[in-house]
Every structure is written in C-alpha cells, then in structure tokens.
N, C-alpha and C. Protein backbone atom coordinates (compact mmCIF):
# COMPACT_ATOMS: atom_id res chain seq x y z
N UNK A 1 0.85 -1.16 0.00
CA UNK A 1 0.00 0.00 0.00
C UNK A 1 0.90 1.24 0.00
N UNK A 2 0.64 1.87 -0.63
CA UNK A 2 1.41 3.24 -1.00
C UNK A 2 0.52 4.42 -0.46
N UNK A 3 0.90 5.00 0.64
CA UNK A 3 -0.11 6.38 1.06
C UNK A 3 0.90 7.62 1.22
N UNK A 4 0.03 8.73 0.88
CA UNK A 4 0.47 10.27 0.38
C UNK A 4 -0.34 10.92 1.28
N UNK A 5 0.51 12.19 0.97
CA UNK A 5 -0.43 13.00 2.13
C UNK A 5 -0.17 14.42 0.61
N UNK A 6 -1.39 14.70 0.02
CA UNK A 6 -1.48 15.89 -1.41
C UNK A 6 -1.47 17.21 -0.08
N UNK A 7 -0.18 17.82 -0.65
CA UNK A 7 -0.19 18.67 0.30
C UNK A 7 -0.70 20.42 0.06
N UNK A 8 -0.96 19.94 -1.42
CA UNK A 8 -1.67 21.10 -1.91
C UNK A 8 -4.03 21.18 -1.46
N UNK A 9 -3.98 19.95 -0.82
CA UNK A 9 -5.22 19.90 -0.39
C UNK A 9 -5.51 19.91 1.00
N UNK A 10 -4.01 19.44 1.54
CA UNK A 10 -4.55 19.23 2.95
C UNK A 10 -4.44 20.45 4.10
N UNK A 11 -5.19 20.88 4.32
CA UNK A 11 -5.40 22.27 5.40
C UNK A 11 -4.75 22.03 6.97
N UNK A 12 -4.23 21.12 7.19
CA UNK A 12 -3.93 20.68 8.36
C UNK A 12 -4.53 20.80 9.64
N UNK A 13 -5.42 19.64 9.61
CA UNK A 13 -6.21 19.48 10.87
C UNK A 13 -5.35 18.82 11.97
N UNK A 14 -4.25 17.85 11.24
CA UNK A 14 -3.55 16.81 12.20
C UNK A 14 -3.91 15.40 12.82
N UNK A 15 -5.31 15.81 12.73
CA UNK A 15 -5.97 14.20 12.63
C UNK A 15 -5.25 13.22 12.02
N UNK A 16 -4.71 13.28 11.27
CA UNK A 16 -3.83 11.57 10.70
C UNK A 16 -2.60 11.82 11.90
N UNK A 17 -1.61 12.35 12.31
CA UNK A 17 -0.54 12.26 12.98
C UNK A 17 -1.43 12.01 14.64
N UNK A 18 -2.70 12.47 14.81
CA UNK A 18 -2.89 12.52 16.47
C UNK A 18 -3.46 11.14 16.66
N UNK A 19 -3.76 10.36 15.33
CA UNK A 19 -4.79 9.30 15.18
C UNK A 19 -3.88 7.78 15.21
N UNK A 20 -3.08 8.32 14.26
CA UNK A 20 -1.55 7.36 13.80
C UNK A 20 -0.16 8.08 13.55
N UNK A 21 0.75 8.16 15.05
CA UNK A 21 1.53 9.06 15.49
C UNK A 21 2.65 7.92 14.50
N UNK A 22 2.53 6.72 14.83
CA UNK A 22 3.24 5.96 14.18
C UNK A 22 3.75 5.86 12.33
N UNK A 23 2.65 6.50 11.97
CA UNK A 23 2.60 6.31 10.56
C UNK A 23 2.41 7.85 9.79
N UNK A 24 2.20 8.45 10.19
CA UNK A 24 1.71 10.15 9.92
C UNK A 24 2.45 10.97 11.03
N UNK A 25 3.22 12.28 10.38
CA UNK A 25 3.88 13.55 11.26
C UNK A 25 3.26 14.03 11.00
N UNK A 26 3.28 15.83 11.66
CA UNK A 26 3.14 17.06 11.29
C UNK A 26 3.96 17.92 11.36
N UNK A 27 3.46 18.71 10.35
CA UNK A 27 5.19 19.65 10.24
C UNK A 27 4.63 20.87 9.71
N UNK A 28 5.02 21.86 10.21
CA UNK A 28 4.82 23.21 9.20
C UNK A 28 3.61 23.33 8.48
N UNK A 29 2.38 23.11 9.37
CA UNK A 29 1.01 22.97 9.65
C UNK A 29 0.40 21.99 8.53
N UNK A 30 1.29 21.25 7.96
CA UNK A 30 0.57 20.15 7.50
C UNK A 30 0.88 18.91 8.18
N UNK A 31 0.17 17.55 7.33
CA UNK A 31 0.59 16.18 7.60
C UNK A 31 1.15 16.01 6.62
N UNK A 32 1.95 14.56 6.80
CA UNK A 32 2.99 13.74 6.37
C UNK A 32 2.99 12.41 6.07
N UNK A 33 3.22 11.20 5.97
CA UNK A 33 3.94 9.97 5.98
C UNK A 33 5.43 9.93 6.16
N UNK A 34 5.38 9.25 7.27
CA UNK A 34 6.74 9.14 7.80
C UNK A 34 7.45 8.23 6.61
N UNK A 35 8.79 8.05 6.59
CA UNK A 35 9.31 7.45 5.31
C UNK A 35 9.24 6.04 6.03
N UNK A 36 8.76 5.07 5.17
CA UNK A 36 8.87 3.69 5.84
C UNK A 36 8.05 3.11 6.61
N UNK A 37 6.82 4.07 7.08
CA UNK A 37 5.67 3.73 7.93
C UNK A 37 4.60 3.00 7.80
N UNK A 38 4.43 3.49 6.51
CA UNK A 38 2.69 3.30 5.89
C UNK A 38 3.26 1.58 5.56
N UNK A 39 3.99 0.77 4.99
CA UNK A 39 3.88 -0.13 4.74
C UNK A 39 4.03 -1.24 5.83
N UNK A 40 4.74 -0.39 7.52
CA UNK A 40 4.63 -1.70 8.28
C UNK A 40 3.06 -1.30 8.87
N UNK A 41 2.21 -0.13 8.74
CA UNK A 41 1.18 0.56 9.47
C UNK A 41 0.20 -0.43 9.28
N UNK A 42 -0.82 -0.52 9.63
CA UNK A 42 -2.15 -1.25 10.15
C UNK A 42 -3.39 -0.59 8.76
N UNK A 43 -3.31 -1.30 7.90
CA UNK A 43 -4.01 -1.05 6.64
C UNK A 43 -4.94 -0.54 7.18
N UNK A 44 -6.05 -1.02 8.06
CA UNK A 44 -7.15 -0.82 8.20
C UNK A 44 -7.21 0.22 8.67
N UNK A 45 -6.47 0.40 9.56
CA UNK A 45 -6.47 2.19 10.51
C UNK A 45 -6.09 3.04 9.26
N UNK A 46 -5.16 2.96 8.74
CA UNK A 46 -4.52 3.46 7.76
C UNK A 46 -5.45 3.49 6.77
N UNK A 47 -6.63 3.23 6.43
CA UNK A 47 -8.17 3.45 5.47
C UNK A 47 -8.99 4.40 6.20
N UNK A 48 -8.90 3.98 7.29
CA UNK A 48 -9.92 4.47 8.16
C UNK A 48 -10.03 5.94 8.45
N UNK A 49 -8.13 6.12 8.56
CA UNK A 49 -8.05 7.80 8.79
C UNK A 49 -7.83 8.65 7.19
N UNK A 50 -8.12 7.82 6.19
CA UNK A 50 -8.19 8.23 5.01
C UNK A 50 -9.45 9.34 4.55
N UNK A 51 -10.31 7.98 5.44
CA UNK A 51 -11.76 8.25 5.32
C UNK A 51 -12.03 9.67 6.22
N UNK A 52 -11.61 9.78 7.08
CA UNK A 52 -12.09 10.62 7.80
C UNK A 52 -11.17 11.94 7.95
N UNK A 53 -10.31 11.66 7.24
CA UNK A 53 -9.44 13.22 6.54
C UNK A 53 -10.66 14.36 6.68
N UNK A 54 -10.59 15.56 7.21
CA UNK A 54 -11.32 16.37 6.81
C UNK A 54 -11.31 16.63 5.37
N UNK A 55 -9.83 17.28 4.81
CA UNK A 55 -9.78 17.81 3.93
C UNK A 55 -9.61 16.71 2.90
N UNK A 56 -9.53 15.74 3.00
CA UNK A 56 -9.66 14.29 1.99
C UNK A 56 -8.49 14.02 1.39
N UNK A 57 -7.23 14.40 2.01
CA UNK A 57 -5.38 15.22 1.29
C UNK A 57 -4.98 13.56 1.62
N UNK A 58 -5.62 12.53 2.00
CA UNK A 58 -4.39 11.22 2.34
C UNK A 58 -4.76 10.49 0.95
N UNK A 59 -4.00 9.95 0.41
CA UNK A 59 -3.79 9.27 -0.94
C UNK A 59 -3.43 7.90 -0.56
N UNK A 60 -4.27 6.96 -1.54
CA UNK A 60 -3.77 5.31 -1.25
C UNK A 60 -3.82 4.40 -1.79
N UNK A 61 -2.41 4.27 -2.83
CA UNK A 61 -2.15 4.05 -3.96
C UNK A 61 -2.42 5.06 -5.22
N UNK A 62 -2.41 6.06 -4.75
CA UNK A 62 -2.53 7.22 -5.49
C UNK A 62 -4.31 7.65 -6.04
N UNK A 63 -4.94 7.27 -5.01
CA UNK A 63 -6.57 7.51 -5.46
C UNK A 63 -7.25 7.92 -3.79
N UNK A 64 -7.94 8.98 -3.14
CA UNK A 64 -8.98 9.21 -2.52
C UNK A 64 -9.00 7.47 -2.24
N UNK A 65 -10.00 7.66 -0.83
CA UNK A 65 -10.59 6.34 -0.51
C UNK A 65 -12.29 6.53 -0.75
N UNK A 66 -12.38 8.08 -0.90
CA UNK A 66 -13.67 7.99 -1.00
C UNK A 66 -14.12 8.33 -2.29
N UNK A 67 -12.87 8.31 -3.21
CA UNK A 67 -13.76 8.02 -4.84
C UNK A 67 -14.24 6.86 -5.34
C-alpha cells in the first residue's frame, strides 16, 4: 500500500498524525507519511483515517478512498 499526504489539499487538521503518530507527522502545519511507515502501518487504521481526513489530502495508492 502506497499512502500520500497531497499537500496542496490538505489544510492541516492533524488528525492523521494525532490518530496514527506511528505512521503520519506534522510539520509546518501540515501532515505527512513518515518514510517507511505506511507499509509496516495497520491497513485498516490506515483506510480508516483516510476516510475521515477532513480535507480528503491522504492518498492510497494514489486515489482518494472515497472516490
């Protein structure tokens, strides 16, 4: 699984880093993917906080979860 954080969409709420500290930073009022995270991370959580992105900025495999 390949996840992004489009940083031209995401407004930074922080919800992915406060949700999955393990797999998502924040930095310079956005989120992130830590390098190396997302693939040992917990798929399902890792959908889950896709879904519930405010701004919808987490990518997975390069597509929205909610298109």
């Amino acid at each position: 699984m390949r996840v992004s954080v489009d940083a031209d969409v995401c407004y930074g709420s922080g919800e992915c880093a406060f949700r999955a500290p393990a797999v998502f930073g924040f930095e310079d009022g956005y989120g992130f993917v830590l390098p190396g995270r997302a693939e040992s991370g917990d798929g399902e959580l890792i959908r889950d906080i896709a879904e519930r992105c405010p701004s919808q900025a987490i990518r997975i495999d390069g597509k929205r979860v909610t298109d």
